[in-house]
Protein backbone atom coordinates (compact mmCIF):
# COMPACT_ATOMS: atom_id res chain seq x y z
CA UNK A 1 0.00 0.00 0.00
CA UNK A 2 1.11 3.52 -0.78
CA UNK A 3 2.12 6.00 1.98
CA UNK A 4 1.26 9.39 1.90
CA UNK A 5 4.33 11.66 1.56
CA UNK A 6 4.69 13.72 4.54
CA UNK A 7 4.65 17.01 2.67
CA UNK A 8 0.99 16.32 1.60
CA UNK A 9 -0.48 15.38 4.90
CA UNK A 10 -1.83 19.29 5.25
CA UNK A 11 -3.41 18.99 1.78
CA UNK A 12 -5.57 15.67 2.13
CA UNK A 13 -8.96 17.20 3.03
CA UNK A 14 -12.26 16.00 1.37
CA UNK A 15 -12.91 17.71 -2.10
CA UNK A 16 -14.77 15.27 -4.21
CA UNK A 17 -14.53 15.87 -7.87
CA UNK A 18 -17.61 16.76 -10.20
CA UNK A 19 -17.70 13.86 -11.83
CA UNK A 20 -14.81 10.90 -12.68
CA UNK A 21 -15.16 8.36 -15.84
CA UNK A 22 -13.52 5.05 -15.72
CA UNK A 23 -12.51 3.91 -19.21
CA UNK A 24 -13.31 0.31 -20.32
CA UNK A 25 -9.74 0.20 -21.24
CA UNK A 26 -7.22 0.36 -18.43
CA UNK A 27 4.16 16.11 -35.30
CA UNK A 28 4.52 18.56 -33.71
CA UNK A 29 3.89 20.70 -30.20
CA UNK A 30 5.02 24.02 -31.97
CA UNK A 31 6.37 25.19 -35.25
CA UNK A 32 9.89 24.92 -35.57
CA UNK A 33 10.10 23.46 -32.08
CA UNK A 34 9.49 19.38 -31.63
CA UNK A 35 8.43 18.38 -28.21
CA UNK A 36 11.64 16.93 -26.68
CA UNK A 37 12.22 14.26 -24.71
CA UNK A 38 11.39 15.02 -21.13
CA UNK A 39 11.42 12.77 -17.89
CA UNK A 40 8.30 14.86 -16.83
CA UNK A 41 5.55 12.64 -16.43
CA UNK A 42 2.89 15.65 -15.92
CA UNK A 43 1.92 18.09 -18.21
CA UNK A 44 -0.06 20.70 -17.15
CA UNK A 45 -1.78 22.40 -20.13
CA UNK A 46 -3.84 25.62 -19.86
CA UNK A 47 -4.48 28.76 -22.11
CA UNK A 48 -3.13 32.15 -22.92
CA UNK A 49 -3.62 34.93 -20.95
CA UNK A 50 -3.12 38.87 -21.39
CA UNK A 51 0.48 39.48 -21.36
CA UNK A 52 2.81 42.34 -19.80
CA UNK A 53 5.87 43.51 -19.25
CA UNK A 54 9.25 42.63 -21.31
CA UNK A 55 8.47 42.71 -25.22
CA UNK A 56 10.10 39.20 -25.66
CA UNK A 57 10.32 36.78 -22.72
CA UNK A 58 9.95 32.50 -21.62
CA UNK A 59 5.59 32.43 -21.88
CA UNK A 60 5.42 31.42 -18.19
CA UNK A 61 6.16 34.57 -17.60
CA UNK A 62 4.91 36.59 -20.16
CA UNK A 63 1.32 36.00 -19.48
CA UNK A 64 -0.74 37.98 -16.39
CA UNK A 65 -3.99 37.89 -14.48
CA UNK A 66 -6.07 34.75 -14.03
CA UNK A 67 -2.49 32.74 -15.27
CA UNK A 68 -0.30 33.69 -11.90
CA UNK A 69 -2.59 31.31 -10.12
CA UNK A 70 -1.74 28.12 -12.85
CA UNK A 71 1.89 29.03 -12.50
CA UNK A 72 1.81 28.86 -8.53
CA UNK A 73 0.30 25.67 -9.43
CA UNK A 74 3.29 24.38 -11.44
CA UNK A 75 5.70 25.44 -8.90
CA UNK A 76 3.70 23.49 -6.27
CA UNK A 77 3.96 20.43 -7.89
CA UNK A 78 7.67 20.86 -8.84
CA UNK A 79 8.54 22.04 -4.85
CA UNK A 80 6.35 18.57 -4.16
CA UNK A 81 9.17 16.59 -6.59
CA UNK A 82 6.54 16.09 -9.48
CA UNK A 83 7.82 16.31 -12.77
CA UNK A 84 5.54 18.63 -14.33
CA UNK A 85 5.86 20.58 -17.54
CA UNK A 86 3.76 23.60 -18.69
CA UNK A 87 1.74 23.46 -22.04
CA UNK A 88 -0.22 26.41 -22.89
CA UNK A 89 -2.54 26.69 -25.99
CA UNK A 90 -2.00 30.23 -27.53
CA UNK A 91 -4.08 31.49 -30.74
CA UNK A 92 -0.71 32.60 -32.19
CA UNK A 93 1.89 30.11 -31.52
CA UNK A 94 -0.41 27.12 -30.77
CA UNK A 95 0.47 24.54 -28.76
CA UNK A 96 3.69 25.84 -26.67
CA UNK A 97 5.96 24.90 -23.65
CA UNK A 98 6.16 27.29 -21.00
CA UNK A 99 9.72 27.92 -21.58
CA UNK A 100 9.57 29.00 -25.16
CA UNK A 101 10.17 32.94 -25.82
CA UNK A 102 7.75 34.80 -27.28
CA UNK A 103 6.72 38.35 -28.22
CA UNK A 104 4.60 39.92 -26.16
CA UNK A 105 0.73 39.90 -28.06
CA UNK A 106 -2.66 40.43 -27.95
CA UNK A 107 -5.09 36.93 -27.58
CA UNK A 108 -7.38 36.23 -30.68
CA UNK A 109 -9.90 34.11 -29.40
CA UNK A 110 -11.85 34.24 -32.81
CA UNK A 111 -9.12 31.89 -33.80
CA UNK A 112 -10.14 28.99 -31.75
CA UNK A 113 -12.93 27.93 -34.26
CA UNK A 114 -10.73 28.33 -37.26
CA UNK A 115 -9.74 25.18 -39.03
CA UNK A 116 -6.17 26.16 -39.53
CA UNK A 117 -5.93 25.94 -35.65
CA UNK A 118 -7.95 23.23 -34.45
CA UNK A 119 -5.70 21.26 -36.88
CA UNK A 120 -2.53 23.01 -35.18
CA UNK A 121 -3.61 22.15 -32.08
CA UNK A 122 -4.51 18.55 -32.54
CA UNK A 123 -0.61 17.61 -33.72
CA UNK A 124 0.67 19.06 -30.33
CA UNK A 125 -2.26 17.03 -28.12
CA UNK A 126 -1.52 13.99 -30.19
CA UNK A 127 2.23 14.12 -29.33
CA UNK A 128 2.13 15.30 -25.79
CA UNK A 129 -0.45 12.39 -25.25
CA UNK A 130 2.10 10.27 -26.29
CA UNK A 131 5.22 11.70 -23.95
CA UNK A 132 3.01 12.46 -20.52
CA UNK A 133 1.44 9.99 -18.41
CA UNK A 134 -0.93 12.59 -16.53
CA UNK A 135 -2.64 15.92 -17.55
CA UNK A 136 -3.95 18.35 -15.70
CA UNK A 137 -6.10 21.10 -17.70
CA UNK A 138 -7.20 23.78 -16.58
CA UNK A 139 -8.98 26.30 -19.24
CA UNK A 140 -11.81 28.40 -19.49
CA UNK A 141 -15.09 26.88 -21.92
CA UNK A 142 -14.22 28.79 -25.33
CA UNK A 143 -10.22 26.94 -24.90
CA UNK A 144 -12.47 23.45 -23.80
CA UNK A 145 -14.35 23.21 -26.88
CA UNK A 146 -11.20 24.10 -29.15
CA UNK A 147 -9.17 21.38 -27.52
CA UNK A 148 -12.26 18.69 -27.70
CA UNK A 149 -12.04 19.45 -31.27
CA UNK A 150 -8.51 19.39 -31.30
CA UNK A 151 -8.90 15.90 -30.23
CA UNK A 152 -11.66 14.68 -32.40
CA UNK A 153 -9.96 15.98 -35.30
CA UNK A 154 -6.96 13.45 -34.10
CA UNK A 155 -9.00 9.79 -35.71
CA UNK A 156 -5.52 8.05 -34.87
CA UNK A 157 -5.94 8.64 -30.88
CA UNK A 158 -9.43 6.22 -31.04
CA UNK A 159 -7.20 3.48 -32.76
CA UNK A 160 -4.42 3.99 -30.14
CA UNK A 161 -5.59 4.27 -26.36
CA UNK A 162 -3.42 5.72 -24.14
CA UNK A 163 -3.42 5.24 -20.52
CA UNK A 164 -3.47 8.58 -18.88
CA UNK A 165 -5.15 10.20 -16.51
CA UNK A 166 -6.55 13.38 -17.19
CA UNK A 167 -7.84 16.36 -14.71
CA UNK A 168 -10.26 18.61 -15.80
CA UNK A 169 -11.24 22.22 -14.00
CA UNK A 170 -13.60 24.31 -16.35
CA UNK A 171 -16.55 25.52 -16.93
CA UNK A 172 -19.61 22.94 -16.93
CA UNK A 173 -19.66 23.33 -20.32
CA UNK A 174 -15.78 23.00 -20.82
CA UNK A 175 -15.59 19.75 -18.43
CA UNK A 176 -18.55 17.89 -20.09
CA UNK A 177 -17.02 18.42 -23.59
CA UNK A 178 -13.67 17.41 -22.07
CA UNK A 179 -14.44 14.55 -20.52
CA UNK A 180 -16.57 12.77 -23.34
CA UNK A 181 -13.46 13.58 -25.79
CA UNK A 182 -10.99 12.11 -23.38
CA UNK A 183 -12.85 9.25 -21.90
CA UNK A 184 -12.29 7.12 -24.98
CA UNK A 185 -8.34 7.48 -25.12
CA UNK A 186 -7.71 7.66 -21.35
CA UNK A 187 -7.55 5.59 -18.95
CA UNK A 188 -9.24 7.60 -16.38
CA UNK A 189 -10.92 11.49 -16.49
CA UNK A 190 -11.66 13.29 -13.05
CA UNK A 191 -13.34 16.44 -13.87
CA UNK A 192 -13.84 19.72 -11.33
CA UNK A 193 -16.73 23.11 -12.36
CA UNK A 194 -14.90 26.80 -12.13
CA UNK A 195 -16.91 28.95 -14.22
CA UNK A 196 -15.37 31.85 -16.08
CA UNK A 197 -11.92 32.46 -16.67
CA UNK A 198 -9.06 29.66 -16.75
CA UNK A 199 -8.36 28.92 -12.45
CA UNK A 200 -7.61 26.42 -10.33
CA UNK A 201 -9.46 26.60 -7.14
CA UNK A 202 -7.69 25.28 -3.85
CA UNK A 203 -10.25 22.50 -3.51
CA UNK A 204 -9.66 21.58 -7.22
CA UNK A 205 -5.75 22.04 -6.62
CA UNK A 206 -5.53 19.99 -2.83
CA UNK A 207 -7.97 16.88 -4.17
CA UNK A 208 -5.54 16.48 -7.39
CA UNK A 209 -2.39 16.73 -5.31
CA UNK A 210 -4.00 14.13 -3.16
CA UNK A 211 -4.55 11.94 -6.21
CA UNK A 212 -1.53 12.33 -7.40
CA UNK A 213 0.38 11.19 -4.03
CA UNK A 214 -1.43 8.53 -3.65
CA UNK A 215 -1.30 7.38 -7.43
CA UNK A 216 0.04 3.86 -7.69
CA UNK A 217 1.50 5.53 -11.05
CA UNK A 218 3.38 8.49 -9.31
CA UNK A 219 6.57 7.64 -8.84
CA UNK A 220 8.06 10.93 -8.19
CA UNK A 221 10.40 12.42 -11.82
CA UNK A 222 12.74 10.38 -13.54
């Protein structure tokens, strides 16, 4: 049996998802840019935010507002000795690791609909569902339904289960459409409600952490 790590003892209070699907079943992430080979078996994928600041910088810190509270999330799990990378959808680079540089931009969320990037962003889901064992997304509705389509678009990922885990925080809307695109590929999809913009509540945040320490499938990075 799995012990709890001492470090999460202070976390492990009851928060029970919205709703969790068992599955019957047990390229490229950015132009220019393949995903490379990482030991991180987490990837935490949200969206884009307004950004600030320097003109060029890494996107983690580029991006402002409802974002700082997905970064402190990252940080938490890396402090916790989770390999976790960031993955944030963006309507101008796509699909892109937190520690690529970018200009500093303006969000087009028109674009989400447009062919040109629902294709764009179902490459980078189809690869990073093949390097991570665990996601954790956490996106606002409009960024939900892009990245359902994104994964619908992607008929290879129905001939090829994977066997992930997936979190979900979003919207009702955003969860729902979520979790019925993911529960045929994954092996598991816990989903939590946070209406509006793209946040992790602490409830959300302490019941995942929980899951995640007491995962038979965490193993801590490497």
């Amino acid at each position: 049996m799995n012990r709890i790590p001492e470090f999460l003892v202070h976390f492990l209070e009851d928060s029970a998802p919205t709703q969790v699907s068992e599955s019957p079943i047990g390229s490229y992430l950015w132009e220019d840019d393949p995903l490379a080979v990482t030991e991180a078996k987490i990837a935490l994928i949200t969206e884009e935010a307004k950004s600030f600041g320097a003109q060029v910088a890494l996107a983690e810190e580029i991006y402002t507002g409802s974002f700082t509270s997905i970064k402190s999330t990252m940080i938490m799990l890396r402090e916790r000795g989770m390999g976790v990378d960031l993955l944030i959808i963006t309507t101008r680079y796509g699909l892109i690791p937190g520690d690529r540089v970018v200009e500093q931009y303006a969000p087009d969320p028109r674009k989400l609909s447009s062919g040109e990037f629902v294709n764009k962003l179902s490459e980078g889901i189809g690869q990073a569902l093949e390097k991570y064992r665990t996601f954790i997304i956490i996106v606002s509705t409009d960024y939900a339904l892009a990245l359902a389509k994104a994964l619908g678009k992607n008929g290879s990922l129905a001939l090829r289960p994977v066997q992930s885990r997936v979190f979900v925080v979003s919207g009702s809307k955003g969860a729902e459409v979520l979790r019925n695109a993911f529960s045929p590929i994954a092996r598991q999809v816990t989903t939590y409600t946070k209406p509006g913009v793209a946040r992790i509540t602490n409830n959300a945040r302490r019941a995942i952490l929980n899951a995640l320490a007491t995962s038979p499938d965490f193993s801590g990075p490497g």
